[in-house]
Protein backbone atom coordinates (compact mmCIF):
# COMPACT_ATOMS: atom_id res chain seq x y z
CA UNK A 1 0.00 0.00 0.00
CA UNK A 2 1.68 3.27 -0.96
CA UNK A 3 2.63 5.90 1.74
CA UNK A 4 2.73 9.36 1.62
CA UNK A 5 3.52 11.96 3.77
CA UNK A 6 2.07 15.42 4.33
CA UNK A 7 4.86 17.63 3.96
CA UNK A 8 6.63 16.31 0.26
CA UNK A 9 9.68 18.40 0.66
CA UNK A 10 12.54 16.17 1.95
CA UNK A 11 14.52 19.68 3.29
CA UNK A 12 11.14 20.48 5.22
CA UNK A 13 10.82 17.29 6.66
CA UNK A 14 14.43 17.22 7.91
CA UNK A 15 13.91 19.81 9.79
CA UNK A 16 10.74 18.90 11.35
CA UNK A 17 12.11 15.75 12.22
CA UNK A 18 15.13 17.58 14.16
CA UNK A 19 12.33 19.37 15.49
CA UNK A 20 10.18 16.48 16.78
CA UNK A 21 13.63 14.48 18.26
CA UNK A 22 14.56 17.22 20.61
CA UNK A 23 10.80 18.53 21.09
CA UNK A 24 10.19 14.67 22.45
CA UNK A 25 12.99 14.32 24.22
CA UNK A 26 12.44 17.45 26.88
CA UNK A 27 8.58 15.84 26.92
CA UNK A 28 9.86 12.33 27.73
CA UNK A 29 12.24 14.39 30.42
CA UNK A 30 9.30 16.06 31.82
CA UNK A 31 6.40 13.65 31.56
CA UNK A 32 8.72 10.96 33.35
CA UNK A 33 10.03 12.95 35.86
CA UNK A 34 6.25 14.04 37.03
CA UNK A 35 4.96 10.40 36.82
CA UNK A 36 7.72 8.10 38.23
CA UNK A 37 9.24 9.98 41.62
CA UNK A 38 12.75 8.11 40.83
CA UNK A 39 13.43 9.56 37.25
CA UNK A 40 13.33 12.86 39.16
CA UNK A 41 16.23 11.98 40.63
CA UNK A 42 17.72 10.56 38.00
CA UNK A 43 16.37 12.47 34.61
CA UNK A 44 19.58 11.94 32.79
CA UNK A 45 18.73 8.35 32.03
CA UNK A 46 16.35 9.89 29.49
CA UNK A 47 18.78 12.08 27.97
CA UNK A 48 21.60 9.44 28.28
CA UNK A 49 18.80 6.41 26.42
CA UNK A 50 17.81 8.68 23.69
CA UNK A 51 21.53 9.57 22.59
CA UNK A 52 21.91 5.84 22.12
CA UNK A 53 18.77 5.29 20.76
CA UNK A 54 19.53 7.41 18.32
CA UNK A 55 23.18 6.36 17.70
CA UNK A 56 21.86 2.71 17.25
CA UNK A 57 18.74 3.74 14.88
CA UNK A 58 21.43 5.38 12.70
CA UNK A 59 23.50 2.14 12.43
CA UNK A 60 19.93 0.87 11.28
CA UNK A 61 19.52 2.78 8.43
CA UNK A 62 19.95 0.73 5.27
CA UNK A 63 17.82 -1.88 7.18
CA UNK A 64 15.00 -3.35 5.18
CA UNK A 65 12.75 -2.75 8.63
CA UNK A 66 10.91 0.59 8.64
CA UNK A 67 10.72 1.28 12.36
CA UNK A 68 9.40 4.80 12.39
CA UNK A 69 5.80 3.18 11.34
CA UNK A 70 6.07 2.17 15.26
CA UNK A 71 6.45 5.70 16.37
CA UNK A 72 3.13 7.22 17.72
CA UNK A 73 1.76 3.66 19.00
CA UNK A 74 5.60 3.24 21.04
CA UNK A 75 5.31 7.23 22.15
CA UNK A 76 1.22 6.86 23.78
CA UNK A 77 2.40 3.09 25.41
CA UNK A 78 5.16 5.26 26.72
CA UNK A 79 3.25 8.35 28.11
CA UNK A 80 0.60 5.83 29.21
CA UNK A 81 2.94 3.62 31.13
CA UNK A 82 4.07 6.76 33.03
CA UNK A 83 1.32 7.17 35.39
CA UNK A 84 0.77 3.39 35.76
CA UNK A 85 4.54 2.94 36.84
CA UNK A 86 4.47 6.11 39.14
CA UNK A 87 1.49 4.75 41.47
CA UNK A 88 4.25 2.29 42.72
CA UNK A 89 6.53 3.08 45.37
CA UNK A 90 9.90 2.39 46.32
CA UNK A 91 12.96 2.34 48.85
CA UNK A 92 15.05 4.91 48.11
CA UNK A 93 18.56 3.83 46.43
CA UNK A 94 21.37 4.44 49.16
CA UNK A 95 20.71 5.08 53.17
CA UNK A 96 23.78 7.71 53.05
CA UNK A 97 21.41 10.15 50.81
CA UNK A 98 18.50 10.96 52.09
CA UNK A 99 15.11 11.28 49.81
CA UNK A 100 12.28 13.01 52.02
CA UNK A 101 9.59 10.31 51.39
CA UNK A 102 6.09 9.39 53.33
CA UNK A 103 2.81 8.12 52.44
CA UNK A 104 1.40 11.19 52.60
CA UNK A 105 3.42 12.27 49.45
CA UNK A 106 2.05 9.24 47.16
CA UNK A 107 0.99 11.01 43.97
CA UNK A 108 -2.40 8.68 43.82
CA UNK A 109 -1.33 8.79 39.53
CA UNK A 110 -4.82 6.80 38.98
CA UNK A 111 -6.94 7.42 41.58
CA UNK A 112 -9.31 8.92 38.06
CA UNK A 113 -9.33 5.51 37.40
CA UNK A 114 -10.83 4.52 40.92
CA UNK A 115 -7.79 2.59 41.57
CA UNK A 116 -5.48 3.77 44.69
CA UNK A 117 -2.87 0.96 45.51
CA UNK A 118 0.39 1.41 46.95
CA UNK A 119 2.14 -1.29 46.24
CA UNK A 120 5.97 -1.38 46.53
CA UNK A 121 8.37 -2.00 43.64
CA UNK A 122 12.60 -1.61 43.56
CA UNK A 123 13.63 1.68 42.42
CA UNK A 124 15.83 0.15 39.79
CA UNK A 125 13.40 -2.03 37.45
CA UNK A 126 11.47 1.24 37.14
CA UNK A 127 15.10 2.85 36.19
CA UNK A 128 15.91 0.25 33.40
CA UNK A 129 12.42 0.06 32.51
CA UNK A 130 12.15 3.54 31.60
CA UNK A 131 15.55 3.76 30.16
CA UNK A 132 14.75 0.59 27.73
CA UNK A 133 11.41 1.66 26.23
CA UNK A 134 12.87 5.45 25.94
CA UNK A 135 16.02 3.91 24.06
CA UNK A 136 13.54 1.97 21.79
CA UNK A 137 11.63 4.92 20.73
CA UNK A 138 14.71 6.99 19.79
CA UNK A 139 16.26 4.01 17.94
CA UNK A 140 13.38 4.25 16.06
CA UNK A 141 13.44 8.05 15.33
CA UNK A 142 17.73 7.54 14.45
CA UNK A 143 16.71 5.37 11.61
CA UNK A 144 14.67 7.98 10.34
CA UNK A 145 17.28 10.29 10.53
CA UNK A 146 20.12 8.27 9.14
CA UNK A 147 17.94 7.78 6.34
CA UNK A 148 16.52 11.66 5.55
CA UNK A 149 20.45 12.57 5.99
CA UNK A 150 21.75 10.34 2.87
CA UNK A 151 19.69 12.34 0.70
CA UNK A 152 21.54 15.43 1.56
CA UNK A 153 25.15 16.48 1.53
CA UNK A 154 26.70 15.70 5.01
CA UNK A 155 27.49 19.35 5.89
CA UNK A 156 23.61 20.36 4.40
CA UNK A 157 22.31 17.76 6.22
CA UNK A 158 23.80 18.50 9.42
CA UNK A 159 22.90 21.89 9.28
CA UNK A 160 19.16 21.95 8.13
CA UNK A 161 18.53 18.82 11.13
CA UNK A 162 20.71 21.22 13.83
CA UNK A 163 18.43 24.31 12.84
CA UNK A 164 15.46 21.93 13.72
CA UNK A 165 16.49 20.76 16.91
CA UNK A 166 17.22 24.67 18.05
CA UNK A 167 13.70 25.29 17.28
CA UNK A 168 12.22 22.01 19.30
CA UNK A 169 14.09 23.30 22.23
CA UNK A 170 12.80 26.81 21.50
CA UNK A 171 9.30 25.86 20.82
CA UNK A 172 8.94 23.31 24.48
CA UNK A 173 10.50 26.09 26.11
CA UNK A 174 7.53 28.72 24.84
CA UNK A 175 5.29 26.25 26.17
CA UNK A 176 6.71 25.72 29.39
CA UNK A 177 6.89 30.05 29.94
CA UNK A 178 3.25 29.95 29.17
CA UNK A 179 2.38 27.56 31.78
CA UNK A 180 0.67 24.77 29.37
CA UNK A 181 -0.04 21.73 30.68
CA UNK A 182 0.90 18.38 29.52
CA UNK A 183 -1.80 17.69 27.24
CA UNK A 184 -0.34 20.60 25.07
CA UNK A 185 2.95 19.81 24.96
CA UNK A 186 2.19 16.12 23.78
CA UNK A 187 -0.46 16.44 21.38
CA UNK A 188 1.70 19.53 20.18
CA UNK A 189 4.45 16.87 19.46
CA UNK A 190 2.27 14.32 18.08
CA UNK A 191 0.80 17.35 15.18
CA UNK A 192 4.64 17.67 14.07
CA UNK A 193 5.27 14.02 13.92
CA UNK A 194 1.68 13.32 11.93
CA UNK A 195 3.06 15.98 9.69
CA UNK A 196 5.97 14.29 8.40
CA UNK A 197 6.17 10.43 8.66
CA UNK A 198 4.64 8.44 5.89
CA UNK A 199 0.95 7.76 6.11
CA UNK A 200 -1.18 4.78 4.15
CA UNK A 201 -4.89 3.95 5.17
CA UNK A 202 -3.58 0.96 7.73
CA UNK A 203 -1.07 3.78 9.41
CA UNK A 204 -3.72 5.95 10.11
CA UNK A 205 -6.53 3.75 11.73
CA UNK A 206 -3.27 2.54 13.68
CA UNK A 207 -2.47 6.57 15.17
CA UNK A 208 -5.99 7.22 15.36
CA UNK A 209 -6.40 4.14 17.62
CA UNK A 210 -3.13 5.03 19.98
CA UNK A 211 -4.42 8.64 19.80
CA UNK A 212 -8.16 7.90 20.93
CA UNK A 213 -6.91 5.70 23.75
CA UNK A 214 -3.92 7.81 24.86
CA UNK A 215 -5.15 10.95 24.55
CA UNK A 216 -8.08 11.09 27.09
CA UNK A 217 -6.27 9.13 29.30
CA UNK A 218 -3.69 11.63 29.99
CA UNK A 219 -5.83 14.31 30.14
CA UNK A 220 -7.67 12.88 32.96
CA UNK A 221 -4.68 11.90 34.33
CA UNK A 222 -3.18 15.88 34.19
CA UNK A 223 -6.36 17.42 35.40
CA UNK A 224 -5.82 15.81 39.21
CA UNK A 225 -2.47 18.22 39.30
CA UNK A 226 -1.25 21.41 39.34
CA UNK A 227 1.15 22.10 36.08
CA UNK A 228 4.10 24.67 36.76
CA UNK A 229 6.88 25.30 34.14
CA UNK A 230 8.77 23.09 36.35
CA UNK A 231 6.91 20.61 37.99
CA UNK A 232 3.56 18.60 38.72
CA UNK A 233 2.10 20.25 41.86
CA UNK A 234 0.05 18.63 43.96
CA UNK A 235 -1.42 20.69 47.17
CA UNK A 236 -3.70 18.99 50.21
CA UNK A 237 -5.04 19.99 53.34
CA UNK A 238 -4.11 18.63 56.62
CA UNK A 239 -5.89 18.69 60.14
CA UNK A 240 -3.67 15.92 61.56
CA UNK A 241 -0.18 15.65 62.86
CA UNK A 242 1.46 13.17 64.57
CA UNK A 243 2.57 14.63 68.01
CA UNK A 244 6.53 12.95 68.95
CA UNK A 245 5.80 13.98 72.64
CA UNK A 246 2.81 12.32 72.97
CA UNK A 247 3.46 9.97 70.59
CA UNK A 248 0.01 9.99 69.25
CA UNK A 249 -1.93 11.68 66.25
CA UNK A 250 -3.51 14.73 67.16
CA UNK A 251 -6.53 15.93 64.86
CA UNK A 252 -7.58 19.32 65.17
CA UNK A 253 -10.85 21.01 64.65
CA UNK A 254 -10.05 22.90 61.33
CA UNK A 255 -7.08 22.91 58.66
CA UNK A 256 -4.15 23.88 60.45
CA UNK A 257 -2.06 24.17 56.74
CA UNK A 258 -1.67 22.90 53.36
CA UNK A 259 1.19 19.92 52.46
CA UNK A 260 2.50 21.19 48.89
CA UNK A 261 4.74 18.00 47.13
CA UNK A 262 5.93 18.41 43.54
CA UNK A 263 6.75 15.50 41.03
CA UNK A 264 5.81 13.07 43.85
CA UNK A 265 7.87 14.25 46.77
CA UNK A 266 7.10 16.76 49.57
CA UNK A 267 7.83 20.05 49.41
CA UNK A 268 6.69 22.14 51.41
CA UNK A 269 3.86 23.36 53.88
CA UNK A 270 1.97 26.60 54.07
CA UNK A 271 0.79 27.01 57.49
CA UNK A 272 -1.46 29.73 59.30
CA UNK A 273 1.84 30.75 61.78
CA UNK A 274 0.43 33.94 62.58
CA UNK A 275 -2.22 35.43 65.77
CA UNK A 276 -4.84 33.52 64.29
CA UNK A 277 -3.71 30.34 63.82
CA UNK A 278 -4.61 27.72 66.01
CA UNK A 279 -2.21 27.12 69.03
CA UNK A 280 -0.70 23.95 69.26
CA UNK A 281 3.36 22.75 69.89
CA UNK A 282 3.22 22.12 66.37
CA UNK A 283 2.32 25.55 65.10
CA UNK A 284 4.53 27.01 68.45
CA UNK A 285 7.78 24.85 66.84
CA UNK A 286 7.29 25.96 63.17
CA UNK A 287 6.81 29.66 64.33
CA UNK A 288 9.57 29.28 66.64
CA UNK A 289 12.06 28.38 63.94
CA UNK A 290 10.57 30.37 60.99
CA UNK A 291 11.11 33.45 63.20
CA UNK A 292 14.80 32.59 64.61
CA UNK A 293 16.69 34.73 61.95
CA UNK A 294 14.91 37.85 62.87
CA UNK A 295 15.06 37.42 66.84
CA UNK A 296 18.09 39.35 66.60
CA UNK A 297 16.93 42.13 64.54
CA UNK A 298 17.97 45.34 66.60
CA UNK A 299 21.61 44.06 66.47
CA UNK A 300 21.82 43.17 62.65
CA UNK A 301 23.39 45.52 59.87
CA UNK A 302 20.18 47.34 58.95
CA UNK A 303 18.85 47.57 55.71
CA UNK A 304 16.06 45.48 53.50
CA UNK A 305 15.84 41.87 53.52
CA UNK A 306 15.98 39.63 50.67
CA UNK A 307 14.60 35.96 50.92
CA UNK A 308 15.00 33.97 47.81
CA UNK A 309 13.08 31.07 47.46
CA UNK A 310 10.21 32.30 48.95
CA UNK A 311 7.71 29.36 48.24
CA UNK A 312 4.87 29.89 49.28
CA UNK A 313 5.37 32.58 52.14
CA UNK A 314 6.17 31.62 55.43
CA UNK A 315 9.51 33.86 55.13
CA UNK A 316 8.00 36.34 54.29
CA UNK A 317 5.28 36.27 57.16
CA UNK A 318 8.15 35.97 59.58
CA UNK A 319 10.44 38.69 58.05
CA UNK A 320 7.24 40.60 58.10
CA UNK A 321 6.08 39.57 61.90
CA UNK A 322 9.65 40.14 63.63
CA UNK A 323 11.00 43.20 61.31
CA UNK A 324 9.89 46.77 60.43
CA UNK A 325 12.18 46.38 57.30
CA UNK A 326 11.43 46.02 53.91
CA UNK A 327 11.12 42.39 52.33
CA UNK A 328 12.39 41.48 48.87
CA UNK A 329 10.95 38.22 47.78
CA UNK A 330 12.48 35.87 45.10
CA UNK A 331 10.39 32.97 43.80
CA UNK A 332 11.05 31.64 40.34
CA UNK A 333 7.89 29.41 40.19
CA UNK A 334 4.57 31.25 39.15
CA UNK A 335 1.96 28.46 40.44
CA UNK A 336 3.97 28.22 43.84
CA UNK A 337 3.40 31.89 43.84
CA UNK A 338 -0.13 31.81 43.28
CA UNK A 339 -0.63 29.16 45.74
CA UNK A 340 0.74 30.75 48.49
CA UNK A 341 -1.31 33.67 47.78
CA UNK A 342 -4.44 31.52 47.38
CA UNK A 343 -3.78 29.35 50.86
């Protein structure tokens, strides 16, 4: 059956593809990272697997397999098999560096599916795992390359597939300033990838079956989170702390704060330190030590005060509760911003 695809011109299609190889490699980074807790930690393993992926698809190119026909159904069992491997957890991989970890961070990836295990898995199958399948997909995409570049000149081709891989970082990092969410970036990725690989009748059904599947799954997977330019937020109240002295959980009669965690792993709290807030040893010990830098105020070199990494606030409550300076406050992260305002 003859294929054909969209774009004709081989020069245009070059690029796009240089385009779509970088573009998918920063969403592969990010969409990991945010759905399996230990590829946070260890996000070069998808920049490491897709260099040899694509290194070994090259070596593939005068092979009578066409592998890029594999492409969108390998991407959606990849971005699919995210979420399912990040609702397990694991130890963490050395005792001498220390991961802050609890239940109460569990991401709950497919709780939209009504299912909320927490089953426990090694850290390192979901390591190779990842790195395996990622490797797979980019040896697919280096065949496609290797091929595209003997039609050109080496220095041409070089050039023209460079220019494209400038503009896939360029065009993930546009999306990232605006805030988009996941479901952006990847069906972004998957227009640019429809646009140039070769297309027959059986091809189609075959994306528009990965696509109808993949698609709606993510989505309801991304709308249980918060989506920064830089991480998956999740936010939850708490009423409930567990009191070392008394050695007991102590509930209280309203929420006493907010637990913040990002890609899976706490973060940070916002808590109500100020007159109002309930009184408890809990709130006493966190106002006690967010206020320590400023107990010594009258003594210090005067002048403003500049906190960077502000979070969510509780800095800048403190500078503001035990100073009559002025506060500078540096956050980098516009959702953590706007939830500290909101909570």
């Amino acid at each position: 059956m003859a294929t054909m695809p969209l774009i004709r011109s081989a020069q245009l299609r070059l690029f796009l593809l240089g385009t779509a190889i970088l573009y998918w490699e920063l969403v592969f980074i990010r969409w990991t990272s945010a759905a399996i807790r230990i590829v946070a930690y260890f996000s070069n393993f998808i920049l490491i697997s897709a260099f040899l992926g694509l290194g070994v698809g090259a070596l593939l190119a005068r092979s009578k397999w066409d592998l890029k026909k594999y492409l969108v159904l390998s991407i959606c069992v990849y971005l699919i098999l995210g979420p399912v491997l990040g609702n397990f957890f694991h130890t963490n991989p050395s005792g001498e560096q220390e991961y802050i970890w609890s239940s109460s961070t569990l991401s709950g990836n497919l709780e939209f599916l009504g299912l909320n295990f927490s089953t426990q898995l090694p850290y390192w199958p979901l390591l190779i795992f990842t790195f395996f399948i990622n490797t797979l997909i980019f040896v697919f995409f280096g065949q496609w390359l290797g091929r595209l570049f003997e039609t050109f000149a080496p220095l041409k081709a070089y050039s023209v597939e460079v220019a494209g891989s400038i503009f896939g970082i360029a065009l993930f990092g546009l999306f990232s300033f605006w805030g988009l969410s996941p479901i952006f970036w990847i069906s972004a990725g998957f227009i640019i990838l429809l646009s140039i690989v070769d297309l027959n009748l059986k091809r189609v059904i075959l994306a528009a079956l990965s696509l109808a599947v993949c698609l709606p799954f993510l989505y309801a997977f991304e709308r249980q989170f918060i989506w920064s330019p830089y991480y998956k937020i999740s936010i939850a109240p708490f009423d409930t702390i567990f009191d070392p002295v008394q050695k007991a959980s102590l509930t209280f009669p309203k929420t006493i704060g907010y637990t913040l965690t990002v890609n899976n792993d706490f973060h940070q709290q916002i808590l109500d330190l100020g007159p109002n807030g309930i009184d408890s040893n809990f709130v006493r010990a966190w106002r006690a030590t967010y206020d320590e830098p400023h107990a010594t105020d009258g003594q210090d070199v005067p002048g403003p005060i500049l906190i960077v990494g502000a979070g969510t606030g509780n800095d800048i409550s403190a500078a503001l509760r035990g100073t009559n300076r002025p506060v500078d406050a540096v956050e980098i992260d516009p959702q953590i911003i706007r939830l500290g305002q909101e909570f």
